[in-house]
PDB file of N, CA and C in Angstrom:
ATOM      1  N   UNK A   1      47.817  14.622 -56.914  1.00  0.00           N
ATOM      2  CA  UNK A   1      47.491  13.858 -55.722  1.00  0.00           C
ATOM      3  C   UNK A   1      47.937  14.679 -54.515  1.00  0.00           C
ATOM      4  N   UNK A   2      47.188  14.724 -53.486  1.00  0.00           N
ATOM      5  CA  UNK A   2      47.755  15.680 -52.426  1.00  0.00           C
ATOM      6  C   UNK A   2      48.697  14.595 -51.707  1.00  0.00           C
ATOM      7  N   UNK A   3      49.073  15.583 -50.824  1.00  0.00           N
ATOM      8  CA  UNK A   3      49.916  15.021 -49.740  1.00  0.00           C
ATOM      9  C   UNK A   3      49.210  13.629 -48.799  1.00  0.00           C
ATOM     10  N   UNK A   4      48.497  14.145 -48.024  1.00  0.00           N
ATOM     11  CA  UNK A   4      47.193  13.133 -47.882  1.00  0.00           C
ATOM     12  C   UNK A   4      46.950  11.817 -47.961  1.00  0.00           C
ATOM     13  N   UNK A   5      46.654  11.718 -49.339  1.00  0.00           N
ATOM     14  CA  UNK A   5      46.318  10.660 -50.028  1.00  0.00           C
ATOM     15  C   UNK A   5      47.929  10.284 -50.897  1.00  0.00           C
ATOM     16  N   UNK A   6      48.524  10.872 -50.940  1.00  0.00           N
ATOM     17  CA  UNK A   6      49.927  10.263 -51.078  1.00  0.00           C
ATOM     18  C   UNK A   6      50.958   9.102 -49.739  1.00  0.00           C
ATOM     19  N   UNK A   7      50.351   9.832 -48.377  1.00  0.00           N
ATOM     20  CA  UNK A   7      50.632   9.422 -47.003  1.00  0.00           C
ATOM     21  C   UNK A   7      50.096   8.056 -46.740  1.00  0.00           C
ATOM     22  N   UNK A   8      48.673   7.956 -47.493  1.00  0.00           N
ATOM     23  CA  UNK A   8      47.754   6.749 -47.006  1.00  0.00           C
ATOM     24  C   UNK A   8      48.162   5.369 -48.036  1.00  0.00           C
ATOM     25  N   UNK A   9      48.575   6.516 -49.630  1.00  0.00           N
ATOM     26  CA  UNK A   9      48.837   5.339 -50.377  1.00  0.00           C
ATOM     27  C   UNK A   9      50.160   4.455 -50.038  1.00  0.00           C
ATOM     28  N   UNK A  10      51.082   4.864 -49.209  1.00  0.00           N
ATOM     29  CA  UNK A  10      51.706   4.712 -48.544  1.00  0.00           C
ATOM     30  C   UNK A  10      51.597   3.644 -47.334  1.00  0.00           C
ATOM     31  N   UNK A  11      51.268   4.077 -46.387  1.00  0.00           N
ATOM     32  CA  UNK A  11      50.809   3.434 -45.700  1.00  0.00           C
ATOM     33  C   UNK A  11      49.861   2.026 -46.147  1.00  0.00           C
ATOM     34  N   UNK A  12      49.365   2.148 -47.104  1.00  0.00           N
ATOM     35  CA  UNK A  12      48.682   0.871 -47.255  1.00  0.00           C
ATOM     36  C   UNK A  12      49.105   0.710 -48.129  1.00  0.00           C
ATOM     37  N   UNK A  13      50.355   1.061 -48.943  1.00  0.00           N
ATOM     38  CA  UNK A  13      51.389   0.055 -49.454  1.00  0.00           C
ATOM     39  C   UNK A  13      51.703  -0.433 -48.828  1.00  0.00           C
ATOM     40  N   UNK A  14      52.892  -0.836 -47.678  1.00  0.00           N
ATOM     41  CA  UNK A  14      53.422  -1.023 -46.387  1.00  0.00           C
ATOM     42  C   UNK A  14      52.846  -1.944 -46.258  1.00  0.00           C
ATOM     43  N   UNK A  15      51.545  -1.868 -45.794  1.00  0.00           N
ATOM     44  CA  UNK A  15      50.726  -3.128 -45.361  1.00  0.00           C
ATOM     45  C   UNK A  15      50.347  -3.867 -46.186  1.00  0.00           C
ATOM     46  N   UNK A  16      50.179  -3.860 -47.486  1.00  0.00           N
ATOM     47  CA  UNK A  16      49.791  -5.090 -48.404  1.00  0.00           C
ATOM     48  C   UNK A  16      50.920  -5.649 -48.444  1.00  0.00           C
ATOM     49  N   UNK A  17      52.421  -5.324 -48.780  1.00  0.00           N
ATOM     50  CA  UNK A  17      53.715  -5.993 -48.792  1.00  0.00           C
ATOM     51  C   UNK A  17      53.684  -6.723 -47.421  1.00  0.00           C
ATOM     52  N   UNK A  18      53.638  -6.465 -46.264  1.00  0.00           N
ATOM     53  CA  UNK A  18      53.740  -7.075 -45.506  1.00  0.00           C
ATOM     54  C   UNK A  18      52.688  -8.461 -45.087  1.00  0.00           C
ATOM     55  N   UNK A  19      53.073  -9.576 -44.774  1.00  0.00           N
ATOM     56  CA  UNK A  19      52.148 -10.422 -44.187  1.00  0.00           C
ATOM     57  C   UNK A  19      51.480 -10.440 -43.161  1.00  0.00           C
ATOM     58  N   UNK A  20      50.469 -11.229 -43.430  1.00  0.00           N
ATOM     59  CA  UNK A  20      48.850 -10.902 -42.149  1.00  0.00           C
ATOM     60  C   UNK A  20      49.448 -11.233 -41.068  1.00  0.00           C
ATOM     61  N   UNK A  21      49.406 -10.568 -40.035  1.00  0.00           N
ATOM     62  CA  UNK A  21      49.642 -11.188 -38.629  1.00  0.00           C
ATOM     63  C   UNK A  21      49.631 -12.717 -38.296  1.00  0.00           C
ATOM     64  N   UNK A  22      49.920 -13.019 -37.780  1.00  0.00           N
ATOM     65  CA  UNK A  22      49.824 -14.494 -37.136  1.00  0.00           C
ATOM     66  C   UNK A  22      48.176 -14.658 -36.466  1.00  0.00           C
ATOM     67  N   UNK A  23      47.193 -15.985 -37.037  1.00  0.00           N
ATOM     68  CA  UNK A  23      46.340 -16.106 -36.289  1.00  0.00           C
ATOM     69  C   UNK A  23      46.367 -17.112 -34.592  1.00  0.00           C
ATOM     70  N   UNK A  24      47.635 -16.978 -34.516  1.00  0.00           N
ATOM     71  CA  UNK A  24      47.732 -18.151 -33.107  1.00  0.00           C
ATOM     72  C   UNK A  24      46.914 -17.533 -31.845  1.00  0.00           C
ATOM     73  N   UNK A  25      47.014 -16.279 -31.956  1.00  0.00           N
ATOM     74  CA  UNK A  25      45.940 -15.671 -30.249  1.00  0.00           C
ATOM     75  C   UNK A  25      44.300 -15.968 -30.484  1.00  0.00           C
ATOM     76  N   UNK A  26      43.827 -16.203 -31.639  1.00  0.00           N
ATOM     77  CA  UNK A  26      42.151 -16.436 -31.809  1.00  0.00           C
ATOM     78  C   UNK A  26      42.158 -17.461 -31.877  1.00  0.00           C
ATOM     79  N   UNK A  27      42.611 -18.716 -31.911  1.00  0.00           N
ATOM     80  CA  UNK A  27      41.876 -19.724 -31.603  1.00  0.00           C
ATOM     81  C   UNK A  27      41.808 -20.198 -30.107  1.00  0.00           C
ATOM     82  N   UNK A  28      42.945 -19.579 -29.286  1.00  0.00           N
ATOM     83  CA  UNK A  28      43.303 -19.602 -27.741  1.00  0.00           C
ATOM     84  C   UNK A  28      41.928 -18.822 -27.214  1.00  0.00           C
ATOM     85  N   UNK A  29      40.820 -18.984 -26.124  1.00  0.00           N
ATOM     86  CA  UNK A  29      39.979 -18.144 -25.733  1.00  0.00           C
ATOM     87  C   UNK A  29      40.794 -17.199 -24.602  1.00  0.00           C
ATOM     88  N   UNK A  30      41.443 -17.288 -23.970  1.00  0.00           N
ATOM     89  CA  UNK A  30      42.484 -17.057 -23.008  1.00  0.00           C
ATOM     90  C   UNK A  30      43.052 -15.634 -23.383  1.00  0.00           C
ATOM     91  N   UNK A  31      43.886 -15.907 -25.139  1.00  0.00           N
ATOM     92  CA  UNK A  31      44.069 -14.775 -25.174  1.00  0.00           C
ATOM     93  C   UNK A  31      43.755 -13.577 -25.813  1.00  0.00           C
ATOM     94  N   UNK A  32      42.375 -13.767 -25.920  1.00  0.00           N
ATOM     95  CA  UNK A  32      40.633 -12.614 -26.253  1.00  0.00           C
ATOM     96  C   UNK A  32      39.976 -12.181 -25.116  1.00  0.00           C
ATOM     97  N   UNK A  33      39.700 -13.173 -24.277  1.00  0.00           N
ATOM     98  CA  UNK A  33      39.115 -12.494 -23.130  1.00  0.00           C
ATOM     99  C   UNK A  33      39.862 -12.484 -21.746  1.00  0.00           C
ATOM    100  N   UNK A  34      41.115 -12.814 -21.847  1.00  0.00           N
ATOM    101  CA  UNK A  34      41.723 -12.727 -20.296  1.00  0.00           C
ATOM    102  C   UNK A  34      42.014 -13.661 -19.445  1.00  0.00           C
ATOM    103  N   UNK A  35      41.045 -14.655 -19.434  1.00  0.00           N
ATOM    104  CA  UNK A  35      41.136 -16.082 -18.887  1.00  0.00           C
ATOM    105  C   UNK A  35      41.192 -17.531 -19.799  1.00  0.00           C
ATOM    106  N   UNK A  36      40.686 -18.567 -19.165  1.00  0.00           N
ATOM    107  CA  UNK A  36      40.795 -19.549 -20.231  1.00  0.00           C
ATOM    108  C   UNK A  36      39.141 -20.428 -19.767  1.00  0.00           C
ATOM    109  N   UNK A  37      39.055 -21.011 -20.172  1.00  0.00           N
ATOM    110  CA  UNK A  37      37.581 -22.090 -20.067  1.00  0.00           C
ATOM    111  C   UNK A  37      37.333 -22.268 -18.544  1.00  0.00           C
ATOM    112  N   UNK A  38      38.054 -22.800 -18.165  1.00  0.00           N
ATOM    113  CA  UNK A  38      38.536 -23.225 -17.134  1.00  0.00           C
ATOM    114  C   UNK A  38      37.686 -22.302 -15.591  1.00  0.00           C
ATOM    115  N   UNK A  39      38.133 -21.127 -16.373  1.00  0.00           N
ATOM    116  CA  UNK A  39      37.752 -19.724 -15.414  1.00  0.00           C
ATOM    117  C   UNK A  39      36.280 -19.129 -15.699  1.00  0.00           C
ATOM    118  N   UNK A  40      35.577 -20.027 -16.275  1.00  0.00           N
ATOM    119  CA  UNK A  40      33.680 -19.859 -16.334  1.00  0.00           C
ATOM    120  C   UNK A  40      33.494 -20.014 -15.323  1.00  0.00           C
ATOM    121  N   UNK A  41      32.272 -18.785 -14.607  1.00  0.00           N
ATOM    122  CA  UNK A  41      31.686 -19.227 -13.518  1.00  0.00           C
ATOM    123  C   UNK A  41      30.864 -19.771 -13.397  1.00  0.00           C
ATOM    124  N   UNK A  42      31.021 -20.583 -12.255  1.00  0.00           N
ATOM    125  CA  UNK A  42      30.099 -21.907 -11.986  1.00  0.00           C
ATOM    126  C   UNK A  42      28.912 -21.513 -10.558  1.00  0.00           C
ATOM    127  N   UNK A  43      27.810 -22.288 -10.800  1.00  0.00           N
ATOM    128  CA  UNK A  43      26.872 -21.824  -9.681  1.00  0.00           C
ATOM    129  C   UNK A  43      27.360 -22.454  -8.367  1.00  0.00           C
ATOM    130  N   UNK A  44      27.166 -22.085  -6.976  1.00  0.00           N
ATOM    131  CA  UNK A  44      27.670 -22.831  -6.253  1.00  0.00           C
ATOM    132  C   UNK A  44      26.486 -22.558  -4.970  1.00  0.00           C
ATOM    133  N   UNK A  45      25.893 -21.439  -5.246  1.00  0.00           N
ATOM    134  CA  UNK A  45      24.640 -21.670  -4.392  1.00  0.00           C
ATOM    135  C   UNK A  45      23.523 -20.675  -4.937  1.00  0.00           C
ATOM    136  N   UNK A  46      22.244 -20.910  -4.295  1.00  0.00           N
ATOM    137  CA  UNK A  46      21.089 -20.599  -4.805  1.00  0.00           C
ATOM    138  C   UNK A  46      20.397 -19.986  -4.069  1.00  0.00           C
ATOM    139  N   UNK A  47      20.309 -18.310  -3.962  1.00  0.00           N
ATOM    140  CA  UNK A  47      19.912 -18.068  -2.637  1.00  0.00           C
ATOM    141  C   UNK A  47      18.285 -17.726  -2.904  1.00  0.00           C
ATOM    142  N   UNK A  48      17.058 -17.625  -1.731  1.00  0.00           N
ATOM    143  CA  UNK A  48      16.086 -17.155  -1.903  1.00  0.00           C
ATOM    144  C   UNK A  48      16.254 -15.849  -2.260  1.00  0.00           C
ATOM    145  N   UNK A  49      16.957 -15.153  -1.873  1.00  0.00           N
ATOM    146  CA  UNK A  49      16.931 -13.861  -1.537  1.00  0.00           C
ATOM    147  C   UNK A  49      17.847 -13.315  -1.949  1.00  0.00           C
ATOM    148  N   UNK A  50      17.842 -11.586  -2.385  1.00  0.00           N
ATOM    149  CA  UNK A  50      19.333 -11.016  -2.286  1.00  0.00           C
ATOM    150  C   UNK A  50      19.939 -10.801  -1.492  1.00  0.00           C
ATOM    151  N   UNK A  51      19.407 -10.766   0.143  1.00  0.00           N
ATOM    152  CA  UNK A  51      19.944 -10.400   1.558  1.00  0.00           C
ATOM    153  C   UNK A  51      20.905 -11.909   1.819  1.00  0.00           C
ATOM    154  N   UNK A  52      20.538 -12.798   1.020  1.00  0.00           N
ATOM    155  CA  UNK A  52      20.895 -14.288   1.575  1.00  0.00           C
ATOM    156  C   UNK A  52      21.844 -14.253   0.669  1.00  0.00           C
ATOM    157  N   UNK A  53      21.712 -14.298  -0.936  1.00  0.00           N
ATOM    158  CA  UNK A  53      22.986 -14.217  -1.635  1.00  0.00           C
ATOM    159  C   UNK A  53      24.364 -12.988  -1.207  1.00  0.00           C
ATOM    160  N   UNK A  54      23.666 -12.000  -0.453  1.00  0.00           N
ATOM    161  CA  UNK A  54      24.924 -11.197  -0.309  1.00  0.00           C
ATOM    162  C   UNK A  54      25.951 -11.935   0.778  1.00  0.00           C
ATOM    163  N   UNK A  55      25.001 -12.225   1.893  1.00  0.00           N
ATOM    164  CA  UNK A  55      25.744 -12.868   3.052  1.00  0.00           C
ATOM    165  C   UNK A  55      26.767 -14.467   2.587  1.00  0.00           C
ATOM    166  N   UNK A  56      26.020 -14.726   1.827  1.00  0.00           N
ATOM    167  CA  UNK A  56      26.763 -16.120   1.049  1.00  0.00           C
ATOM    168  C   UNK A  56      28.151 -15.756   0.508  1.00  0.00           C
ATOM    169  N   UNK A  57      27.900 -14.467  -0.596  1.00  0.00           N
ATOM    170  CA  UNK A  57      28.515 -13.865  -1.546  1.00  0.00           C
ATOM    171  C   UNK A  57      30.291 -13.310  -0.364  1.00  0.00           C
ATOM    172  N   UNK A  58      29.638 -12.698   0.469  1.00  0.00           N
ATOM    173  CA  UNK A  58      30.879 -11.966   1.542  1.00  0.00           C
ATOM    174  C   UNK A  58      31.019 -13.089   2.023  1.00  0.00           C
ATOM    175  N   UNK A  59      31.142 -14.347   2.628  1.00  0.00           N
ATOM    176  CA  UNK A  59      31.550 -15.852   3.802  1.00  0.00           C
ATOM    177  C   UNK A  59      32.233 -16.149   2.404  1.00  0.00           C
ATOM    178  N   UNK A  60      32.416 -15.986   1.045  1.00  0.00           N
ATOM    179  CA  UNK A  60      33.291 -16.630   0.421  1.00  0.00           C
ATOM    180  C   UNK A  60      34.245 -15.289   0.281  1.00  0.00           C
ATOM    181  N   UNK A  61      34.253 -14.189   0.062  1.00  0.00           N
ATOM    182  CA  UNK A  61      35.422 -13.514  -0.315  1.00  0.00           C
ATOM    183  C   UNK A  61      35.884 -13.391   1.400  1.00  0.00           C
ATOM    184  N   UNK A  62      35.409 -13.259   1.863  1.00  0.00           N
ATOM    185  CA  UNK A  62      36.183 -13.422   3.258  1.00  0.00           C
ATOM    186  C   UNK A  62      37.124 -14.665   3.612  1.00  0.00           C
ATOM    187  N   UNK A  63      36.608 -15.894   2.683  1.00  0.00           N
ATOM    188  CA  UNK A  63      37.881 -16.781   2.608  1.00  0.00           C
ATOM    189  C   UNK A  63      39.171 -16.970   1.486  1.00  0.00           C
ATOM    190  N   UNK A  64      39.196 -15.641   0.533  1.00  0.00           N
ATOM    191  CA  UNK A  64      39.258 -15.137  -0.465  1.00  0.00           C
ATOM    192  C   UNK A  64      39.359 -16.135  -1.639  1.00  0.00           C
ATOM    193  N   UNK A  65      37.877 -16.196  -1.706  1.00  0.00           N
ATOM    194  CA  UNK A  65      36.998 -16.794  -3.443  1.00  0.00           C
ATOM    195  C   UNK A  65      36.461 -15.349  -3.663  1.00  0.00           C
ATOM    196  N   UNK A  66      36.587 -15.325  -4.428  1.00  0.00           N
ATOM    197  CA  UNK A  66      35.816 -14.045  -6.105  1.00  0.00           C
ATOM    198  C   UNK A  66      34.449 -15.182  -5.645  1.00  0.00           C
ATOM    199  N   UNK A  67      33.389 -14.183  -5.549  1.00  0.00           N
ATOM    200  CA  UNK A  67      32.351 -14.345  -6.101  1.00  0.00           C
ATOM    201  C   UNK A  67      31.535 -13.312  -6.418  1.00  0.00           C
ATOM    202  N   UNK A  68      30.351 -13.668  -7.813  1.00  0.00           N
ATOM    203  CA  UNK A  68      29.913 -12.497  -7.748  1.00  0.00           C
ATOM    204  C   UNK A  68      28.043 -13.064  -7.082  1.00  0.00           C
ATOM    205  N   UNK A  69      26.914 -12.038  -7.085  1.00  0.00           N
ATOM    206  CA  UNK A  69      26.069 -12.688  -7.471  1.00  0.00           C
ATOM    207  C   UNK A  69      24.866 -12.065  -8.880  1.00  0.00           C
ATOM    208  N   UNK A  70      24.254 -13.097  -9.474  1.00  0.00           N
ATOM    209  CA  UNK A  70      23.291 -12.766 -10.371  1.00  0.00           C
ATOM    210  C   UNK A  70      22.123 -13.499 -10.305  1.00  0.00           C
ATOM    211  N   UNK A  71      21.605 -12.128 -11.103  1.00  0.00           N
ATOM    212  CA  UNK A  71      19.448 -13.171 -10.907  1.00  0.00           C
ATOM    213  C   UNK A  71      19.058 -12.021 -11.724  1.00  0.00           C
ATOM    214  N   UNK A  72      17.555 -12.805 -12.111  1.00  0.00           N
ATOM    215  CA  UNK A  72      16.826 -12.013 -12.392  1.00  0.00           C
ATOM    216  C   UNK A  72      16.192 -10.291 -12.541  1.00  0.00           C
ATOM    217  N   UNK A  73      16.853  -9.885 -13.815  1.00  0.00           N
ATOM    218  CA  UNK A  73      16.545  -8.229 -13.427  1.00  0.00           C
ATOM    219  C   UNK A  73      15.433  -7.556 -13.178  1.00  0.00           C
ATOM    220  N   UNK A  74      14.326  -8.710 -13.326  1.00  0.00           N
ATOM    221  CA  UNK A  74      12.494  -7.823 -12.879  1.00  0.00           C
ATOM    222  C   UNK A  74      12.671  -7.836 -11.261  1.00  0.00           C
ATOM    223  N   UNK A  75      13.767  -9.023 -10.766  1.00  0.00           N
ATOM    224  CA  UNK A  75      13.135  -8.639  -9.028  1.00  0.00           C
ATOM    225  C   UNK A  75      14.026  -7.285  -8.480  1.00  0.00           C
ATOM    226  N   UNK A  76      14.919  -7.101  -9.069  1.00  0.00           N
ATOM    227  CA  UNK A  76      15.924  -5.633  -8.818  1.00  0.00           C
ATOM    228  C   UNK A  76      15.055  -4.742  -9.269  1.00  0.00           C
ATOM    229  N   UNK A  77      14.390  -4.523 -10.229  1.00  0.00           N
ATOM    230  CA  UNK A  77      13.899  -3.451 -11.016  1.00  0.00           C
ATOM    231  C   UNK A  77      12.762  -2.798 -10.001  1.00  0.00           C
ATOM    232  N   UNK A  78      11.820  -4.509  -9.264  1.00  0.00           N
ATOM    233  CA  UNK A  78      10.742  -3.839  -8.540  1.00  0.00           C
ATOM    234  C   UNK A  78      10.770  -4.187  -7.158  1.00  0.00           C
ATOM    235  N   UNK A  79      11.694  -4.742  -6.832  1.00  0.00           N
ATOM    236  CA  UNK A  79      12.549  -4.358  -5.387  1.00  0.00           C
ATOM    237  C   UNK A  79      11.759  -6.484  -5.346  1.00  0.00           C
ATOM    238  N   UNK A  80      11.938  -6.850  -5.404  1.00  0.00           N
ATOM    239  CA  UNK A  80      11.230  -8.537  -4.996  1.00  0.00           C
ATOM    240  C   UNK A  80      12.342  -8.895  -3.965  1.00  0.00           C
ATOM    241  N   UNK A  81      11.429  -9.443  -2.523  1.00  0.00           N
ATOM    242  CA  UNK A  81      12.410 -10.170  -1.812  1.00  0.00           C
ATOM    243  C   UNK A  81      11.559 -11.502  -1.533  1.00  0.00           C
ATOM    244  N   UNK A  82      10.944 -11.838  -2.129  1.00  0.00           N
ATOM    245  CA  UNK A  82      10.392 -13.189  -2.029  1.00  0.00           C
ATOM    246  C   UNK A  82       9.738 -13.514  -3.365  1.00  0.00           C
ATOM    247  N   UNK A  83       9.943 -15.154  -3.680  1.00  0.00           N
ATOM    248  CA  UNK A  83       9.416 -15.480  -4.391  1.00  0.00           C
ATOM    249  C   UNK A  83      10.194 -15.590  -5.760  1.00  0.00           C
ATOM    250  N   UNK A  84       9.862 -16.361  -6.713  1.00  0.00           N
ATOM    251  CA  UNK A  84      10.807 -16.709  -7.933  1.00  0.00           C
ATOM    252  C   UNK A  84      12.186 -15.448  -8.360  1.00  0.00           C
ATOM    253  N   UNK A  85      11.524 -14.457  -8.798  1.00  0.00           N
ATOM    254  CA  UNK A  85      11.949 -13.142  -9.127  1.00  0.00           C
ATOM    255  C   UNK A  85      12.582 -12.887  -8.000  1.00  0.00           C
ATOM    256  N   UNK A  86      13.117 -13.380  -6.606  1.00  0.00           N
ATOM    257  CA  UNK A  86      14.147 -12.610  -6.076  1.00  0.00           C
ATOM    258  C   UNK A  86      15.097 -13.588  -5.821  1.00  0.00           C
ATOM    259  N   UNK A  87      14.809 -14.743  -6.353  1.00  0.00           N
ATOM    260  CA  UNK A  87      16.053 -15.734  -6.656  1.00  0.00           C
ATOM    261  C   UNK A  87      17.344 -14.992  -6.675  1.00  0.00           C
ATOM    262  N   UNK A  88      18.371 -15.331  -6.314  1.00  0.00           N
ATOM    263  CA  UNK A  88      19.491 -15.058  -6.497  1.00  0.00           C
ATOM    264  C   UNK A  88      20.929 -16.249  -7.266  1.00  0.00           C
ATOM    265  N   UNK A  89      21.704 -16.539  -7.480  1.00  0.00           N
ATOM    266  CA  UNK A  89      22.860 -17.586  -8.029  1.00  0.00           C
ATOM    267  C   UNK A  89      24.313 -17.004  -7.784  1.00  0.00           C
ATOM    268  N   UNK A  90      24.670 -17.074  -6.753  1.00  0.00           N
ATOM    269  CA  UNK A  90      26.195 -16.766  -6.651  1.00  0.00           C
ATOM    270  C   UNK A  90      26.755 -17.480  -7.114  1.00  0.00           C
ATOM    271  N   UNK A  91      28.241 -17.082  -8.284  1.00  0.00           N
ATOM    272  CA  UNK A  91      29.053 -17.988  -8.965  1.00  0.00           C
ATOM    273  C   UNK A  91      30.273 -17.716  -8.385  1.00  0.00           C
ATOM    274  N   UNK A  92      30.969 -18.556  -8.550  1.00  0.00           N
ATOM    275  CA  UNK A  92      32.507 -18.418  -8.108  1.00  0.00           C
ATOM    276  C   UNK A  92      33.477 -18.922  -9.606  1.00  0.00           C
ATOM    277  N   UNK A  93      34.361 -19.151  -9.789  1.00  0.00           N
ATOM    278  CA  UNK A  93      34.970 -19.293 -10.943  1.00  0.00           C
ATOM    279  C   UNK A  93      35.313 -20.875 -10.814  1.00  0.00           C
ATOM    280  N   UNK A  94      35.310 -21.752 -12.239  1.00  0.00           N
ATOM    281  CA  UNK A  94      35.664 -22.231 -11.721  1.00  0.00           C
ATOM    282  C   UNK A  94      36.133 -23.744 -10.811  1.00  0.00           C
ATOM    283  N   UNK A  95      37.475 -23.536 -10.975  1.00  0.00           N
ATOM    284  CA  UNK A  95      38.324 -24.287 -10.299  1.00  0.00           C
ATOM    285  C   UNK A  95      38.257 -23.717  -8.749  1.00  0.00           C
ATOM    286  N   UNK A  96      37.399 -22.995  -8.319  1.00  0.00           N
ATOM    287  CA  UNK A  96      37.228 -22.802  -6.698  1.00  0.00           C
ATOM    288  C   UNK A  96      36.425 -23.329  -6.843  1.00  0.00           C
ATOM    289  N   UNK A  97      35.284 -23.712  -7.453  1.00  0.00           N
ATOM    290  CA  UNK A  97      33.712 -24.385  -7.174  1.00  0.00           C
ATOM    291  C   UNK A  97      33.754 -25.286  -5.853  1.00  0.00           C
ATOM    292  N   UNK A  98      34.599 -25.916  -6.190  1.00  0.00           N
ATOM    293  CA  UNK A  98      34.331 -27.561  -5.117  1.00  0.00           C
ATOM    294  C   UNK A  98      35.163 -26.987  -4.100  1.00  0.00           C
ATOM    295  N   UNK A  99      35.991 -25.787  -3.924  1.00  0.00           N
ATOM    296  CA  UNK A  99      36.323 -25.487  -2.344  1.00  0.00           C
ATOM    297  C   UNK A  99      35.095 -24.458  -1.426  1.00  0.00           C
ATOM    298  N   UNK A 100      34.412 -24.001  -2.695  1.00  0.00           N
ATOM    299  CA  UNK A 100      33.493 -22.795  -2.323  1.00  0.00           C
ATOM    300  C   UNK A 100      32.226 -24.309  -2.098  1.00  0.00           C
ATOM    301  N   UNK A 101      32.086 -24.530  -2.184  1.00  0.00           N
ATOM    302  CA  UNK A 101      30.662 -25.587  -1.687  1.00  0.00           C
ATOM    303  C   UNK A 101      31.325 -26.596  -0.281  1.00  0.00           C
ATOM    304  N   UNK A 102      32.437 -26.410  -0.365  1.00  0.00           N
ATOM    305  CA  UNK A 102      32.739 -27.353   0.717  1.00  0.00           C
ATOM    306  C   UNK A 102      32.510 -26.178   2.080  1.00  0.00           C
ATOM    307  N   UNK A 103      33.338 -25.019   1.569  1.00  0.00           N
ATOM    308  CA  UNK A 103      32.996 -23.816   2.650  1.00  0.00           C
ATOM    309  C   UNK A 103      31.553 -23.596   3.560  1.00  0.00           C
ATOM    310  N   UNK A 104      30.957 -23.313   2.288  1.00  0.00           N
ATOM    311  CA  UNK A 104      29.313 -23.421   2.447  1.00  0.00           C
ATOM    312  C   UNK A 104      28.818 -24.361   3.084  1.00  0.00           C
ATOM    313  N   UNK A 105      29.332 -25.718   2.717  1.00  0.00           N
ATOM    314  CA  UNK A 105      28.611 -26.542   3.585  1.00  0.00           C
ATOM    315  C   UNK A 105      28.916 -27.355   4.699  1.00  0.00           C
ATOM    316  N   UNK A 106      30.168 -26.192   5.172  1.00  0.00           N
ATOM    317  CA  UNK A 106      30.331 -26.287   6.901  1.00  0.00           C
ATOM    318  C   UNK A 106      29.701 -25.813   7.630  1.00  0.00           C
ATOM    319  N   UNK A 107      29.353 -26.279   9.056  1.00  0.00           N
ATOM    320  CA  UNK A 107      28.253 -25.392   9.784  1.00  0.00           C
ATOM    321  C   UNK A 107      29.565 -24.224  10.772  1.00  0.00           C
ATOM    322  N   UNK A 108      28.501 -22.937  10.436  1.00  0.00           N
ATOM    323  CA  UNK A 108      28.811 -21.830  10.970  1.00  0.00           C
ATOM    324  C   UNK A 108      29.163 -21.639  12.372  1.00  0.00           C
ATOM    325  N   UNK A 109      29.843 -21.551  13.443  1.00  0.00           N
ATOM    326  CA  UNK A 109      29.961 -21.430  14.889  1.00  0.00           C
ATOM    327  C   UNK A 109      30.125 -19.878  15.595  1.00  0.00           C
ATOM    328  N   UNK A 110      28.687 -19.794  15.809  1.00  0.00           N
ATOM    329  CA  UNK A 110      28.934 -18.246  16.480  1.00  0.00           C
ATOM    330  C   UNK A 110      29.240 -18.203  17.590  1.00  0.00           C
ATOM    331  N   UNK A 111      30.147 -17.038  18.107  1.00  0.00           N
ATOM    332  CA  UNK A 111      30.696 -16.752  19.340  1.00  0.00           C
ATOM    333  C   UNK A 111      29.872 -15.349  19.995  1.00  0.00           C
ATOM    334  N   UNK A 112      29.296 -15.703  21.067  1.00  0.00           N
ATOM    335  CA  UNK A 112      29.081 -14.583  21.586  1.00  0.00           C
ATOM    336  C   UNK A 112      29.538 -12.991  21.929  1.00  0.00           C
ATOM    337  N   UNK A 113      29.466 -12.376  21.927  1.00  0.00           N
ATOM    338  CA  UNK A 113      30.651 -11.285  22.762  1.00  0.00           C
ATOM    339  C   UNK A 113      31.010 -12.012  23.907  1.00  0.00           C
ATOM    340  N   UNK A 114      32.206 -11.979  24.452  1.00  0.00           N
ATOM    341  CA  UNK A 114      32.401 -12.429  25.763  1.00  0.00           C
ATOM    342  C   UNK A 114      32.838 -13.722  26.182  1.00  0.00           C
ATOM    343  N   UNK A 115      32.257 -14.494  25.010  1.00  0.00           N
ATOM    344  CA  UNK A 115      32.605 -16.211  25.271  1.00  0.00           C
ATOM    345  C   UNK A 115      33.626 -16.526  24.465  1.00  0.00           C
ATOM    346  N   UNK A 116      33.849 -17.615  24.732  1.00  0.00           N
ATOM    347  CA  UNK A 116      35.065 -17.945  23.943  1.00  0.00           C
ATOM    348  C   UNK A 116      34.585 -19.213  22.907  1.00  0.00           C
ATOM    349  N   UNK A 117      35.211 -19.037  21.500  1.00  0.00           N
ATOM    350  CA  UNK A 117      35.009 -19.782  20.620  1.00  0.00           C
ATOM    351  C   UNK A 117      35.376 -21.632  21.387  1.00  0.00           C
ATOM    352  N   UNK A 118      34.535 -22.749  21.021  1.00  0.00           N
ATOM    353  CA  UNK A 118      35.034 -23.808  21.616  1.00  0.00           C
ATOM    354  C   UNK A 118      35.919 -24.706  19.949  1.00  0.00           C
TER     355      UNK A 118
END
């Protein structure tokens, strides 16, 4: 028997004597992928557009919510800015959902250069 295969028979002696790991981390989703249920992203708006989902997408990390956005890969592929295929769905995670829709559905107050916010 070489050395080798003397090393391995070894080694997986070792491990048959010993017992299987503990299965307590696989039934937890939390600790396989990083988060827990909880942290699925949820839709929170629906944009026509990708120019509209981006601007959506930045007014929430600017209030710092994670969002990302996703859609359809035929309207990326052939550039679509109108129409089904350039749909967009920004998600946020989530236990922000209901602060990220409340955000959204405050009205915006622009300030001029020069003027002052009222």
């Amino acid at each position: 028997m070489s050395i080798v295969a003397q090393g391995l028979q070894r080694l997986w002696g070792k491990r048959s004597e010993k017992e299987p790991p503990a299965e307590a981390g696989r039934s937890n989703p939390a600790a396989t992928t990083g988060g827990s249920v909880t942290q699925e992203p949820e839709v929170v708006w629906q944009a026509a557009n990708p120019m509209e989902a981006q601007i959506v997408k930045g007014r929430l990390q600017s209030a710092g919510i994670p969002a990302i956005v996703q859609g359809e890969a035929m309207g990326r592929i052939y550039g679509f800015v109108y129409g089904g295929l350039a749909e967009r769905d920004v998600l946020v995670p989530a236990p922000l959902a209901e602060t990220a829709r409340d955000l959204l559905s405050e009205e915006v107050q622009w300030a001029l250069d020069g003027e002052e916010e009222e």
